[in-house]
C-alpha atoms as a PDB file:
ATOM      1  CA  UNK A   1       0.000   0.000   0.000  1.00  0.00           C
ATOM      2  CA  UNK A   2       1.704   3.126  -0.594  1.00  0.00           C
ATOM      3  CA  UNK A   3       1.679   6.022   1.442  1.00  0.00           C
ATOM      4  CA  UNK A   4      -0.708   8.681   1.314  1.00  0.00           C
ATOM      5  CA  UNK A   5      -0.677  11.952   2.743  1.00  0.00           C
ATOM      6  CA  UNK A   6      -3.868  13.567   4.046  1.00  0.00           C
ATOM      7  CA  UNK A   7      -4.663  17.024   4.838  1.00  0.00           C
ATOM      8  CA  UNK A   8      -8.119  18.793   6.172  1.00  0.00           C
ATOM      9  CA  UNK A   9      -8.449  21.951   3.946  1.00  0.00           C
ATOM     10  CA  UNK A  10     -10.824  24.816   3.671  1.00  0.00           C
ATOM     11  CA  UNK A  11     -12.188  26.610   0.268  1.00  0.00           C
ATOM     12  CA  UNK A  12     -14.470  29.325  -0.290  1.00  0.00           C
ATOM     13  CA  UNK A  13     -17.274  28.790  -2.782  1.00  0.00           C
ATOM     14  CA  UNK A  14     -19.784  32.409  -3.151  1.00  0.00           C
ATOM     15  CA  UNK A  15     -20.878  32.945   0.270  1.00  0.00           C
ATOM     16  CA  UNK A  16     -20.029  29.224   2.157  1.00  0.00           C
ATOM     17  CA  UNK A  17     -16.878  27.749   3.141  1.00  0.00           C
ATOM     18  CA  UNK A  18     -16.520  24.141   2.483  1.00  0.00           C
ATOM     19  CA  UNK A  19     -14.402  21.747   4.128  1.00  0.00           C
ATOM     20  CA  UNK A  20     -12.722  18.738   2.521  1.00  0.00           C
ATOM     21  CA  UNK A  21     -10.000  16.357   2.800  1.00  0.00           C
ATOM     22  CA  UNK A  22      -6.884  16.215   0.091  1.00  0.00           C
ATOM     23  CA  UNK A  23      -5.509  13.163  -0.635  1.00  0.00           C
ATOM     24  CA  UNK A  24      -2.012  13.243  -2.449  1.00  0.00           C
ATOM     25  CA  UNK A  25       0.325  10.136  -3.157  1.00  0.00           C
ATOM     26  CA  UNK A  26       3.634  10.630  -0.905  1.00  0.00           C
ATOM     27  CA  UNK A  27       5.606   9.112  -2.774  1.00  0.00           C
ATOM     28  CA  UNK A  28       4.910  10.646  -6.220  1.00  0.00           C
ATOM     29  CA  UNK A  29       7.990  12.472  -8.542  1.00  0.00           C
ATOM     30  CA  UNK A  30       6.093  14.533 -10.460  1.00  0.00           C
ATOM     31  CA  UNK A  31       2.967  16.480 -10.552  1.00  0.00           C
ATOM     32  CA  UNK A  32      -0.139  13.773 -10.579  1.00  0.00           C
ATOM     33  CA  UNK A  33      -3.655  14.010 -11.879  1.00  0.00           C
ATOM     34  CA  UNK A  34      -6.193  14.551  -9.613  1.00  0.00           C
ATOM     35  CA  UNK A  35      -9.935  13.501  -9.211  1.00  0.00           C
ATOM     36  CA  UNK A  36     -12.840  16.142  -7.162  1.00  0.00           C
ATOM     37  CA  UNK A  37     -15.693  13.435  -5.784  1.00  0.00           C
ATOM     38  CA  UNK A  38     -19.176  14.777  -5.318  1.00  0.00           C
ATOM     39  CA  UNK A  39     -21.140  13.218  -3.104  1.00  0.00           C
ATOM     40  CA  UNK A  40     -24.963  11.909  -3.650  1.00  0.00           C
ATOM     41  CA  UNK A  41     -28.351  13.377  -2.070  1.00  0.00           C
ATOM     42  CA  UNK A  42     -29.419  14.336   0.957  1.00  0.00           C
ATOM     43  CA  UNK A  43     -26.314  15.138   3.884  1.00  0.00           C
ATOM     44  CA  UNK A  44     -23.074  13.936   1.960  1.00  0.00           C
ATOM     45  CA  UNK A  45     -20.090  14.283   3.429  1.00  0.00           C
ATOM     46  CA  UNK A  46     -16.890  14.487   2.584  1.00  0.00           C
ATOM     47  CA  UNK A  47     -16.700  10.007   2.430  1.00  0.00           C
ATOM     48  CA  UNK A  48     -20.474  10.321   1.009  1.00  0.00           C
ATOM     49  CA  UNK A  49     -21.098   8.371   4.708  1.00  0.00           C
ATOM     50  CA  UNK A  50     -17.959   5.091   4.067  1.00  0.00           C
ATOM     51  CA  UNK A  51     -18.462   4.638   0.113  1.00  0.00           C
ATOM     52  CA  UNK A  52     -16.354   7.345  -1.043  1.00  0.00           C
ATOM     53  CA  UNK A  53     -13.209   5.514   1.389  1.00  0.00           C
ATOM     54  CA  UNK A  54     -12.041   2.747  -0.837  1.00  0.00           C
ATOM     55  CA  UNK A  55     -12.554   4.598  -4.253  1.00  0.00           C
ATOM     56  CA  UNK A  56     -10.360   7.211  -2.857  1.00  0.00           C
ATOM     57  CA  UNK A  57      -7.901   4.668  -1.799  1.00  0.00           C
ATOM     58  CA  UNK A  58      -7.813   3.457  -4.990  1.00  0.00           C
ATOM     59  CA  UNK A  59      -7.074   6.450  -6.866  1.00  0.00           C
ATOM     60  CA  UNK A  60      -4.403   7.368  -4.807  1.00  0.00           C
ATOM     61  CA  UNK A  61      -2.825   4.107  -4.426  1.00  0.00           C
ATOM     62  CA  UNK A  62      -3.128   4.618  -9.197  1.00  0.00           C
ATOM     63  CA  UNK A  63      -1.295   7.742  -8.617  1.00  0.00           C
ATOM     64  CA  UNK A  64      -4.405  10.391  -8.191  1.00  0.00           C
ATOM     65  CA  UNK A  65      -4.732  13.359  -5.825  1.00  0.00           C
ATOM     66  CA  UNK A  66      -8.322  12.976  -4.395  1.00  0.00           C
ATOM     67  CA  UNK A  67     -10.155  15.810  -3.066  1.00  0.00           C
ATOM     68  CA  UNK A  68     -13.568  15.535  -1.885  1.00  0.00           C
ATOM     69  CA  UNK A  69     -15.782  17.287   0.466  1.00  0.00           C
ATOM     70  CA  UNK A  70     -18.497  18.105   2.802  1.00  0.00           C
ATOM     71  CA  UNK A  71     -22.026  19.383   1.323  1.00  0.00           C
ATOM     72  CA  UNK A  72     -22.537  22.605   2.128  1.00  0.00           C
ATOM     73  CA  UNK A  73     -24.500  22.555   5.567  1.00  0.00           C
ATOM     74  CA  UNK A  74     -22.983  19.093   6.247  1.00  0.00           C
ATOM     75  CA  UNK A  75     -19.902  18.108   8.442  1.00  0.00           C
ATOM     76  CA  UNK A  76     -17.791  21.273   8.840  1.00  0.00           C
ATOM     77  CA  UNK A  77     -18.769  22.970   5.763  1.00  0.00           C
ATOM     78  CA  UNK A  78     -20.977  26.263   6.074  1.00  0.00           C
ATOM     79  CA  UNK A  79     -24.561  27.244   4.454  1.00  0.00           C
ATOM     80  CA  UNK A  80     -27.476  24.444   3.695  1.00  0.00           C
ATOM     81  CA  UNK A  81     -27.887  22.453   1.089  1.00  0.00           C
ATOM     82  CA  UNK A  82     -31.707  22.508   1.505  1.00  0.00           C
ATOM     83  CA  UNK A  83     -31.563  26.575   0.161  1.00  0.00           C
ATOM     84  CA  UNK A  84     -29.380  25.263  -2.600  1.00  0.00           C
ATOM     85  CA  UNK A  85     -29.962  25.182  -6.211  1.00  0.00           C
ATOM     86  CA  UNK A  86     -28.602  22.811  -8.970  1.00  0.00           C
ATOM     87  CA  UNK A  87     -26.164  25.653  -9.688  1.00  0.00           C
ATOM     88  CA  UNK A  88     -25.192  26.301  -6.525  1.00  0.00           C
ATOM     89  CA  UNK A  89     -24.064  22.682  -6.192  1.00  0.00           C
ATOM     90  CA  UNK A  90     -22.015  23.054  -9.216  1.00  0.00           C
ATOM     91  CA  UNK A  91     -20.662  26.102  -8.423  1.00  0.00           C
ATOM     92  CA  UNK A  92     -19.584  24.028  -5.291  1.00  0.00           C
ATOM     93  CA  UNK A  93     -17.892  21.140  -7.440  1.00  0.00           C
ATOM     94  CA  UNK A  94     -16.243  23.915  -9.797  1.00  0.00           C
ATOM     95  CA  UNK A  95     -14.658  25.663  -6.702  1.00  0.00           C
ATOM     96  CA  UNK A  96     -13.685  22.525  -5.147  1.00  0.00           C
ATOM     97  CA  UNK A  97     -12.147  21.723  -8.447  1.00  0.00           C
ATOM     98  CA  UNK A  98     -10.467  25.499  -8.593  1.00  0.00           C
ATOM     99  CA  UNK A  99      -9.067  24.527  -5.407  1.00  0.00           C
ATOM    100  CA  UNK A 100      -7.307  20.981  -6.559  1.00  0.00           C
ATOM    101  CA  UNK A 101      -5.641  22.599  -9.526  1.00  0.00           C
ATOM    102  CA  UNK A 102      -4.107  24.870  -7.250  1.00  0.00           C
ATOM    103  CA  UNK A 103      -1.963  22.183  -5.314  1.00  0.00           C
ATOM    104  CA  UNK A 104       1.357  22.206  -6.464  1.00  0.00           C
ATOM    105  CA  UNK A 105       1.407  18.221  -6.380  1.00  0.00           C
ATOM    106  CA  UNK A 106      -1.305  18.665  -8.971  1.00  0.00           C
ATOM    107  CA  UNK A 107      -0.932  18.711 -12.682  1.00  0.00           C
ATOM    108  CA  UNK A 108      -4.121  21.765 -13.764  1.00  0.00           C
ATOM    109  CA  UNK A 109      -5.113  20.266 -16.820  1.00  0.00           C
ATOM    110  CA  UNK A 110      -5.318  16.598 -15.545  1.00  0.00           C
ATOM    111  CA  UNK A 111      -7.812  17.171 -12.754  1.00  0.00           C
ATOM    112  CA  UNK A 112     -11.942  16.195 -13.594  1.00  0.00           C
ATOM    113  CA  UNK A 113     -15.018  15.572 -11.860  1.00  0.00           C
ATOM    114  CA  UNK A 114     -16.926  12.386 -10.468  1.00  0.00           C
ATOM    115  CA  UNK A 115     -19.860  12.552  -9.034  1.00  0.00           C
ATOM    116  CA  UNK A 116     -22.208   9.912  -7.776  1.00  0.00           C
ATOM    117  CA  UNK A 117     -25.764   9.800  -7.958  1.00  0.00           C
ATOM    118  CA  UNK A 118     -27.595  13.171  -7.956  1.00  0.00           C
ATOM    119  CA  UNK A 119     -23.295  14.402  -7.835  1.00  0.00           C
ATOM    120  CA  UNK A 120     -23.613  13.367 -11.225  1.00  0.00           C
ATOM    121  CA  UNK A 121     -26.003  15.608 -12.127  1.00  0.00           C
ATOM    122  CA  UNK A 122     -24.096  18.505 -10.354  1.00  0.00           C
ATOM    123  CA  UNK A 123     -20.653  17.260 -11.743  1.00  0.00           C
ATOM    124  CA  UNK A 124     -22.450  17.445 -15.417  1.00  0.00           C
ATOM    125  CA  UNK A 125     -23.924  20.854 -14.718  1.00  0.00           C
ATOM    126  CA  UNK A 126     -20.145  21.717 -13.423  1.00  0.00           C
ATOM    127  CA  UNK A 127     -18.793  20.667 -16.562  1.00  0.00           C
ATOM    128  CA  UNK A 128     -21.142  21.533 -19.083  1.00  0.00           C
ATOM    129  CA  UNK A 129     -19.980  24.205 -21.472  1.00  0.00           C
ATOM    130  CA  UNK A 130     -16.277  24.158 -20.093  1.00  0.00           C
ATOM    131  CA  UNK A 131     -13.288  24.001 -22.332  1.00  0.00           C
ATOM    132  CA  UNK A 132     -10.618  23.076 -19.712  1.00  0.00           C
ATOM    133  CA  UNK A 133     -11.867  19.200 -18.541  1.00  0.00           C
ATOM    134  CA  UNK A 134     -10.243  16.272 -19.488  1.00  0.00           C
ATOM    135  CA  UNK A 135     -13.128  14.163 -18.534  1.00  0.00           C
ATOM    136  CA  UNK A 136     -16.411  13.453 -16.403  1.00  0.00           C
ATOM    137  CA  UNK A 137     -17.125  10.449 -14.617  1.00  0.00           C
ATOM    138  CA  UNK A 138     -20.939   9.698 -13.594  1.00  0.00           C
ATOM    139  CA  UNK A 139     -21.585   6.763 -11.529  1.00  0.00           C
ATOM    140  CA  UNK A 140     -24.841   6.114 -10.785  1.00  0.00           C
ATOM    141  CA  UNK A 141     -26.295   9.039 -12.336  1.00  0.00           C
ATOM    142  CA  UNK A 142     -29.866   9.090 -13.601  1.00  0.00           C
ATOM    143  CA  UNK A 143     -30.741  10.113 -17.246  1.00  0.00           C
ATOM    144  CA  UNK A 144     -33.950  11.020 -16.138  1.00  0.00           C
ATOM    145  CA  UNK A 145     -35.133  13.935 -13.566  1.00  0.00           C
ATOM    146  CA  UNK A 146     -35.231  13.593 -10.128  1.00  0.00           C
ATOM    147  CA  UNK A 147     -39.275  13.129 -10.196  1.00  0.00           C
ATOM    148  CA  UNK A 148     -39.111   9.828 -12.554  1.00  0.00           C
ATOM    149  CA  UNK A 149     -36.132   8.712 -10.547  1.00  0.00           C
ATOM    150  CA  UNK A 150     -36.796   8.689  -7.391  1.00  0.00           C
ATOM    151  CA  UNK A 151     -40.638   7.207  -8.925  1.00  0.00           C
ATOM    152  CA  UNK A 152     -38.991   4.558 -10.390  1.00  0.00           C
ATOM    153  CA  UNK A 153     -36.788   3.875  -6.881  1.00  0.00           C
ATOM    154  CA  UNK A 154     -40.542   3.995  -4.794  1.00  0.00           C
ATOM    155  CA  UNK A 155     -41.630   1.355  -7.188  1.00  0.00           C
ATOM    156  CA  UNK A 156     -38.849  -0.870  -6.838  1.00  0.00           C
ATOM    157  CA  UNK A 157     -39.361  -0.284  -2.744  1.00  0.00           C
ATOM    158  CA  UNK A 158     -43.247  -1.035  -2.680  1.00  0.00           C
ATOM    159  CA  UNK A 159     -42.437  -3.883  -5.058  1.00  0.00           C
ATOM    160  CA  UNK A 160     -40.023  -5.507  -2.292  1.00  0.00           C
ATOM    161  CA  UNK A 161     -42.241  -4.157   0.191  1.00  0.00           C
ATOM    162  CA  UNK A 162     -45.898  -5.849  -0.832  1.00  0.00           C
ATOM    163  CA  UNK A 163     -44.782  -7.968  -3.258  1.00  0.00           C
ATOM    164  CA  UNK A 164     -46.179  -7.684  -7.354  1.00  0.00           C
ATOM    165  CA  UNK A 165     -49.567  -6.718  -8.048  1.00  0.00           C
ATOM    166  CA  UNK A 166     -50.340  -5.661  -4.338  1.00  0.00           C
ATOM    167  CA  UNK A 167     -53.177  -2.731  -5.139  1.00  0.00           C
ATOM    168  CA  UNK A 168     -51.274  -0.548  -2.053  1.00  0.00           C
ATOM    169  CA  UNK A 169     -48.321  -0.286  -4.602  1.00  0.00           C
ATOM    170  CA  UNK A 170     -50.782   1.580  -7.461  1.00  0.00           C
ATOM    171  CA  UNK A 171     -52.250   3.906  -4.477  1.00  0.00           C
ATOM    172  CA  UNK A 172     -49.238   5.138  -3.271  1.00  0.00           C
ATOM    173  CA  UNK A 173     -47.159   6.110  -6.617  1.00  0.00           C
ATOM    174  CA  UNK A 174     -50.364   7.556  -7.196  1.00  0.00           C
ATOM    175  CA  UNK A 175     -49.924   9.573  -4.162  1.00  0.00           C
ATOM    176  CA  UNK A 176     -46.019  10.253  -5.053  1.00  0.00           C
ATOM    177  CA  UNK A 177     -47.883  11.419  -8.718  1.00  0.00           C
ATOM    178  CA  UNK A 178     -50.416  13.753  -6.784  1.00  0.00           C
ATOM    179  CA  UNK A 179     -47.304  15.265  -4.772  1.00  0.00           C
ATOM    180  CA  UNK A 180     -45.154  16.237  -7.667  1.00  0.00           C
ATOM    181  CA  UNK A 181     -47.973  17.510  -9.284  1.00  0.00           C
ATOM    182  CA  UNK A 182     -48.251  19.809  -6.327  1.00  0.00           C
ATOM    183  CA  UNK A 183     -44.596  20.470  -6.590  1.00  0.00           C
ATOM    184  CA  UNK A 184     -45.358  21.544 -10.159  1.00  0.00           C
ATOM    185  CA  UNK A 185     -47.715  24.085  -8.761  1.00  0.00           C
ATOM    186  CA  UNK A 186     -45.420  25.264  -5.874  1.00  0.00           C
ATOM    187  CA  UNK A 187     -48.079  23.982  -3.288  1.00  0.00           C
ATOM    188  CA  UNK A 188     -46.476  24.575   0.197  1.00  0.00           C
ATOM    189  CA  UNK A 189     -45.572  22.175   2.466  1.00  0.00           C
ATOM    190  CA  UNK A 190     -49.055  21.755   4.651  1.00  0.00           C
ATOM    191  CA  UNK A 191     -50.445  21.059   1.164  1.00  0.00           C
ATOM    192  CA  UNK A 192     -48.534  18.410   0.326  1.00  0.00           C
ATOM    193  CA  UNK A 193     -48.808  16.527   3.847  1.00  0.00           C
ATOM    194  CA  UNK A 194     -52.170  16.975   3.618  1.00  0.00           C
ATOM    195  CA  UNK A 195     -52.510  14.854   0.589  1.00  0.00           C
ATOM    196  CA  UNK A 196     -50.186  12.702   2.297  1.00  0.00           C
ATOM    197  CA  UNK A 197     -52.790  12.181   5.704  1.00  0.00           C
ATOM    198  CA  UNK A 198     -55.673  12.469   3.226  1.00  0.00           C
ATOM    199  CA  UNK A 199     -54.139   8.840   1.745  1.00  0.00           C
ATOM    200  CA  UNK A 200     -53.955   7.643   5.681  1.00  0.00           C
ATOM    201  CA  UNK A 201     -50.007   7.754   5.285  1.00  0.00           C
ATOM    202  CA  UNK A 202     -49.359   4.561   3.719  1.00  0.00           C
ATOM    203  CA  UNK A 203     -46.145   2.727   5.157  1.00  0.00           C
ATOM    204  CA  UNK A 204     -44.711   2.665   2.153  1.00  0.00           C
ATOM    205  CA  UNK A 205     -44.510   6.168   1.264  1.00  0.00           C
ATOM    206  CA  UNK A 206     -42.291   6.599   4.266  1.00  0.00           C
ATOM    207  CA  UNK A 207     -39.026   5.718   1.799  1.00  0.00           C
ATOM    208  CA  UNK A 208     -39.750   8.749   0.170  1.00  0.00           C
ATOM    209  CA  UNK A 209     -41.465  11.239   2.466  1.00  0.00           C
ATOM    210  CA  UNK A 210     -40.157   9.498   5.755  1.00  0.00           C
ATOM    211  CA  UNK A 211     -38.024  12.987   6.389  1.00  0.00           C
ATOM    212  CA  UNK A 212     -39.649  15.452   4.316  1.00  0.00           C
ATOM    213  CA  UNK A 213     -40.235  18.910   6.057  1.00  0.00           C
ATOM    214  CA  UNK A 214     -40.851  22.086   5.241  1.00  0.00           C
ATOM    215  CA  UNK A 215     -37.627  23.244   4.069  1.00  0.00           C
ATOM    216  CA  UNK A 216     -36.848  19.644   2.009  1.00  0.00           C
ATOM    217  CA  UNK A 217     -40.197  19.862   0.391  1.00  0.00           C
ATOM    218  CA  UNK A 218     -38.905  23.253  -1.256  1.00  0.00           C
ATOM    219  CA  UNK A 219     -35.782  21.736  -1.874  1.00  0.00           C
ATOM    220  CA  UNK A 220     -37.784  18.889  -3.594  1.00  0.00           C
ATOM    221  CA  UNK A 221     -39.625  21.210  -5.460  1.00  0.00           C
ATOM    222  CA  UNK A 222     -36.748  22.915  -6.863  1.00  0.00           C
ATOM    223  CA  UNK A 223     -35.117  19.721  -8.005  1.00  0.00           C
ATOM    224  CA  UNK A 224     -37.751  17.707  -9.166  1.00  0.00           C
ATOM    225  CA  UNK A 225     -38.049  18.603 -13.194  1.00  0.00           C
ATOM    226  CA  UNK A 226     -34.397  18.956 -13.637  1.00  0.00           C
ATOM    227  CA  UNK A 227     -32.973  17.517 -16.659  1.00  0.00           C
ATOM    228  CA  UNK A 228     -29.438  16.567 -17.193  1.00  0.00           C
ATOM    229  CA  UNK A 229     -29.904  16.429 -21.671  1.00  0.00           C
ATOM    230  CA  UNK A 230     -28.879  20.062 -21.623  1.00  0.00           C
ATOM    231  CA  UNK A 231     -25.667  19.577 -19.737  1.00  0.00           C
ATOM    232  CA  UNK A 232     -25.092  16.546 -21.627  1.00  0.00           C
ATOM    233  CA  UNK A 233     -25.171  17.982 -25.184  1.00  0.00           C
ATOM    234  CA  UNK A 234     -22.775  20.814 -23.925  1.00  0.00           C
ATOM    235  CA  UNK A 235     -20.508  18.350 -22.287  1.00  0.00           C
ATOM    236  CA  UNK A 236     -17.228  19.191 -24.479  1.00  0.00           C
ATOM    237  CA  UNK A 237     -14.746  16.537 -22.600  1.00  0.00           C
ATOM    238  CA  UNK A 238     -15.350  12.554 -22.419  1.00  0.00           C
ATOM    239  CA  UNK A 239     -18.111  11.382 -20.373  1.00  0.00           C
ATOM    240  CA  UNK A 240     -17.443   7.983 -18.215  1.00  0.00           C
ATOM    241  CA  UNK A 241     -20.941   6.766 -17.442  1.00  0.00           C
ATOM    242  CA  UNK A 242     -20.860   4.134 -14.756  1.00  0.00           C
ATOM    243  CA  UNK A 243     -23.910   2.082 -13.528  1.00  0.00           C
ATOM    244  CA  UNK A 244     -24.695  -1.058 -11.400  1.00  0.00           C
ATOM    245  CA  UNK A 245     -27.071  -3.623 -13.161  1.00  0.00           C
ATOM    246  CA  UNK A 246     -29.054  -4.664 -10.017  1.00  0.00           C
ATOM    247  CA  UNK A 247     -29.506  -0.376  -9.259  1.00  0.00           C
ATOM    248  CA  UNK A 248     -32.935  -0.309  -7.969  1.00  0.00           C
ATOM    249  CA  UNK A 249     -32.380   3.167  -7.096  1.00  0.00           C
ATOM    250  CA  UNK A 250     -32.129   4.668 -11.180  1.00  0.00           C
ATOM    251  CA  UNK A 251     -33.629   2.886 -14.010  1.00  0.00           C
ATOM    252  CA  UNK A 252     -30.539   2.152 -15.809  1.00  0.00           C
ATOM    253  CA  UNK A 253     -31.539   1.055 -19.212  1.00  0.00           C
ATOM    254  CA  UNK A 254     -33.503   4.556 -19.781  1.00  0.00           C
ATOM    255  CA  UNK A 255     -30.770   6.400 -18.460  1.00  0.00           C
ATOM    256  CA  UNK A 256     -28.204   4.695 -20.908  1.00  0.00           C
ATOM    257  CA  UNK A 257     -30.511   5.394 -23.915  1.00  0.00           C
ATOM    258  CA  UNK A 258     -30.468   9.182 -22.729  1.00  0.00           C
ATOM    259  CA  UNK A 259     -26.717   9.072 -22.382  1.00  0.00           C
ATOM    260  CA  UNK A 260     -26.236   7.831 -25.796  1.00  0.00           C
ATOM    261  CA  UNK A 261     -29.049   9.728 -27.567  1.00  0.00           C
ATOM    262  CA  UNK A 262     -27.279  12.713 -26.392  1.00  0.00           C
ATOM    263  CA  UNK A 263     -23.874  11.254 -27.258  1.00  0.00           C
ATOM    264  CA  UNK A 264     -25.277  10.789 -30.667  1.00  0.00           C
ATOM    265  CA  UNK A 265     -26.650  14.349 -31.260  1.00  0.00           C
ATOM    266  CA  UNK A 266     -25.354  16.649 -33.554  1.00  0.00           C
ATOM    267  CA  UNK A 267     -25.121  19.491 -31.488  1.00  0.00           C
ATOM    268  CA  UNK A 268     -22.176  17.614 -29.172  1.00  0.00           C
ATOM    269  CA  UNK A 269     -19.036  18.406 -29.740  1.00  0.00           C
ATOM    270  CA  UNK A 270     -16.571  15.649 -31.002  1.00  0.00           C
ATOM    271  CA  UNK A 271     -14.540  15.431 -28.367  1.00  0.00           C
ATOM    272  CA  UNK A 272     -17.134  14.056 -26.004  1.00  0.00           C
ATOM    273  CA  UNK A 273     -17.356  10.953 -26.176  1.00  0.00           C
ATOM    274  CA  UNK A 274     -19.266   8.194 -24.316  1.00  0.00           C
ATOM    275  CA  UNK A 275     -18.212   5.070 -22.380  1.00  0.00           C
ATOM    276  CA  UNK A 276     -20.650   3.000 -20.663  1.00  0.00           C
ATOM    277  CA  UNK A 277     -19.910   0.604 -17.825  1.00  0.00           C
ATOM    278  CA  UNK A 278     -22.965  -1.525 -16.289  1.00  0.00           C
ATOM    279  CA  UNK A 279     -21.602  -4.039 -13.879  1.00  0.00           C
ATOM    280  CA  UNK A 280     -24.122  -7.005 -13.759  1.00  0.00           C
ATOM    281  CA  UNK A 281     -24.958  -7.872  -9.899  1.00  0.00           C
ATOM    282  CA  UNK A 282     -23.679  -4.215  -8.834  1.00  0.00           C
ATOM    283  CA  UNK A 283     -26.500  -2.093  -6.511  1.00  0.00           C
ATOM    284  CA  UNK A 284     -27.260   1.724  -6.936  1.00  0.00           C
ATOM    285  CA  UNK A 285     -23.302   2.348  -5.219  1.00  0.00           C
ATOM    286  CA  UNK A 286     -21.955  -0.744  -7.459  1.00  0.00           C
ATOM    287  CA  UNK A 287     -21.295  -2.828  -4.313  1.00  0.00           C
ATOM    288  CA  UNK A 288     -22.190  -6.651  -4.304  1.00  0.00           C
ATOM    289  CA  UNK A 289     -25.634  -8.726  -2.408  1.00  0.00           C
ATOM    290  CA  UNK A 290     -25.739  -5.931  -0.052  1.00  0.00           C
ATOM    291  CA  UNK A 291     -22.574  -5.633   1.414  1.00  0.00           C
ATOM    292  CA  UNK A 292     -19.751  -3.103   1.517  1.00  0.00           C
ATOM    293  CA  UNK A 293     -17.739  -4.989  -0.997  1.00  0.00           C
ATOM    294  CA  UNK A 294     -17.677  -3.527  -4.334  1.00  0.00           C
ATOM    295  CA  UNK A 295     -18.071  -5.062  -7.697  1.00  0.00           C
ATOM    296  CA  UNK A 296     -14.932  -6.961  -8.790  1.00  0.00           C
ATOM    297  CA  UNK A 297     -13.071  -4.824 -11.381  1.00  0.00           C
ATOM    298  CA  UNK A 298     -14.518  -1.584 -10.949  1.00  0.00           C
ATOM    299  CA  UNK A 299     -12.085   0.639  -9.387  1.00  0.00           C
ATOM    300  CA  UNK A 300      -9.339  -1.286 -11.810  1.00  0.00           C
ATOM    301  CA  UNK A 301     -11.904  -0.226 -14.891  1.00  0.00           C
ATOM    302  CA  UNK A 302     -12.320   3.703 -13.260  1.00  0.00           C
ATOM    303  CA  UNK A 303      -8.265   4.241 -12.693  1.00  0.00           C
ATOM    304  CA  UNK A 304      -7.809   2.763 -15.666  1.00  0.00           C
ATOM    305  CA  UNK A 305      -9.752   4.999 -17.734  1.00  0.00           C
ATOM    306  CA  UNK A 306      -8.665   8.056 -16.254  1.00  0.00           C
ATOM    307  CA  UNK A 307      -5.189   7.481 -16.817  1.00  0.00           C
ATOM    308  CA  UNK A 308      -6.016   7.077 -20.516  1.00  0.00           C
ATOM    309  CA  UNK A 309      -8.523  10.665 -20.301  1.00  0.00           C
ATOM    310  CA  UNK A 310      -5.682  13.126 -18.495  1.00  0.00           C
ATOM    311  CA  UNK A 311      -4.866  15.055 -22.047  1.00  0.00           C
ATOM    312  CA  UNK A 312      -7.505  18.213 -21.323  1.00  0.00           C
ATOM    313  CA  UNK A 313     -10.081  19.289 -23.789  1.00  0.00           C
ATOM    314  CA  UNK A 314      -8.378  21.660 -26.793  1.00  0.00           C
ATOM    315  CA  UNK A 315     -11.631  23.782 -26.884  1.00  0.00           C
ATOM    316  CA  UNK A 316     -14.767  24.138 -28.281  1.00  0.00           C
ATOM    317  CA  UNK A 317     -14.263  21.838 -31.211  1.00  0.00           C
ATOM    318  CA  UNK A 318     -17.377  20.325 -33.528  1.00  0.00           C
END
């Protein structure tokens, strides 16, 4: 194992301060390439809870710096995340990013983004449009919005849950359909829970509205009807788009299709290409029958490809 040095570090992104951790290889010559991991939904910290660990061991160990970090409003970084928009998450990434390609260890033009999950989605956002990336790297990232995601992952839930054809699965995702709707028309939060006690609160529901308050529900609201198509037709660096077959989280087929119908649009520029990695048996964080382990050859097939993506983007190229 070789040795890694890591340091606690502070950047400033607008108005909030986030905190992170830098990971740099000891025992490396020359400056290295370097990797910024965004976290998923909800409270990510700066190990997006343990999964982030042994990916950023990995990259190290291949020769990476790593620096990821706390969501705003989570561990030791200031603001909320709740009060945050899609922009302000990328704006997060791109600053955190900013920051890596300032380390002297760190070669500027060799540092990208990964995200995971709804990171994904902010790492696209943070990339779209910008001439100076030598690649993106999704994993787990839905094609679709947030609202036929996390639909899809209530489904897949009840399913378990009741088991197929139960009639409770039908009445609550149409429940979850009557509370986006009401997102749609920027119902407040009483609203919504009153549709949600007018249904008698099925169990179910609980894996989606379990924690829902007032200041989620506008966070929700905000979120709900984004769609990643725009960022991915401006994406002007290669795209790595990584996904776990058994994901009953995002509906991976769909999301694939989206990738590659945007890959395959004329408006993309030529030096954004797509790769697509689905590793059969792998869940929603591509780890194995529910355990910590993750799927065999994945971190070998992620280090691997970055080392062959380091060469930045030239421009804005057709």
């Amino acid at each position: 194992m070789k040795s890694v040095r890591v340091q606690d570090v502070t950047f400033v992104s607008g108005m909030v301060e986030l905190a992170g951790s830098l990971r740099v290889p000891v025992e490396a010559d020359l400056a290295v390439a370097g990797v910024v991991l965004v976290g998923g939904s909800g409270p990510a910290d700066r190990d997006n809870g343990t999964y982030f660990l042994p990916i950023q061991q990995h990259l190290v160990e291949a020769g990476f710096a790593v620096l990821s970090y706390d969501k705003r409003g989570v561990g030791q970084s200031s603001g909320d995340w709740r009060t945050a928009t899609m922009d302000d998450l990328a704006a997060d990434a791109g600053a955190a990013l900013s920051f890596l390609r300032a380390q002297p260890e760190v070669q500027p033009q060799a540092a990208g983004l990964f995200g995971h999950s709804e990171g994904g989605w902010v790492a696209l956002r943070a990339s779209a449009a910008r001439d100076d990336l030598p690649w993106v790297v999704t994993n787990s990232c839905p094609g679709v919005s947030p609202a036929e995601q996390e639909r899809y992952a209530l489904g897949n839930h009840l399913q378990g849950l009741h088991g197929d054809g139960h009639p409770e699965i039908r009445s609550t995702l149409t429940l979850y359909d009557q509370l986006t709707e009401a997102g749609r028309r920027n119902a407040q939060f009483p609203t919504a829970q009153q549709l949600v006690d007018n249904a008698g609160a099925p169990p179910g529901l609980a894996y989606y509205w379990g924690d829902v308050d007032e200041r989620l529900w506008l966070f929700l609201k905000r979120k709900q009807d984004h769609d990643p198509t725009p960022d991915l037709l401006q994406l002007r660096c290669p795209h790595l788009a990584l996904f776990g077959g058994a994901d009953k989280t995002v509906p991976v087929a769909d999301s694939i299709r989206i990738f590659a119908a945007a890959a395959c649009h004329s408006a993309r520029p030529h030096r954004a290409t797509l790769t697509v990695e689905v590793f059969p048996g792998g869940d929603h964080r591509l780890q194995v029958d529910g355990s910590a382990a993750l799927v065999p050859g994945y971190l070998d097939k992620v280090s691997q490809w970055l080392a062959n993506h380091v060469t930045p983007s030239t421009g804005g190229s057709r």
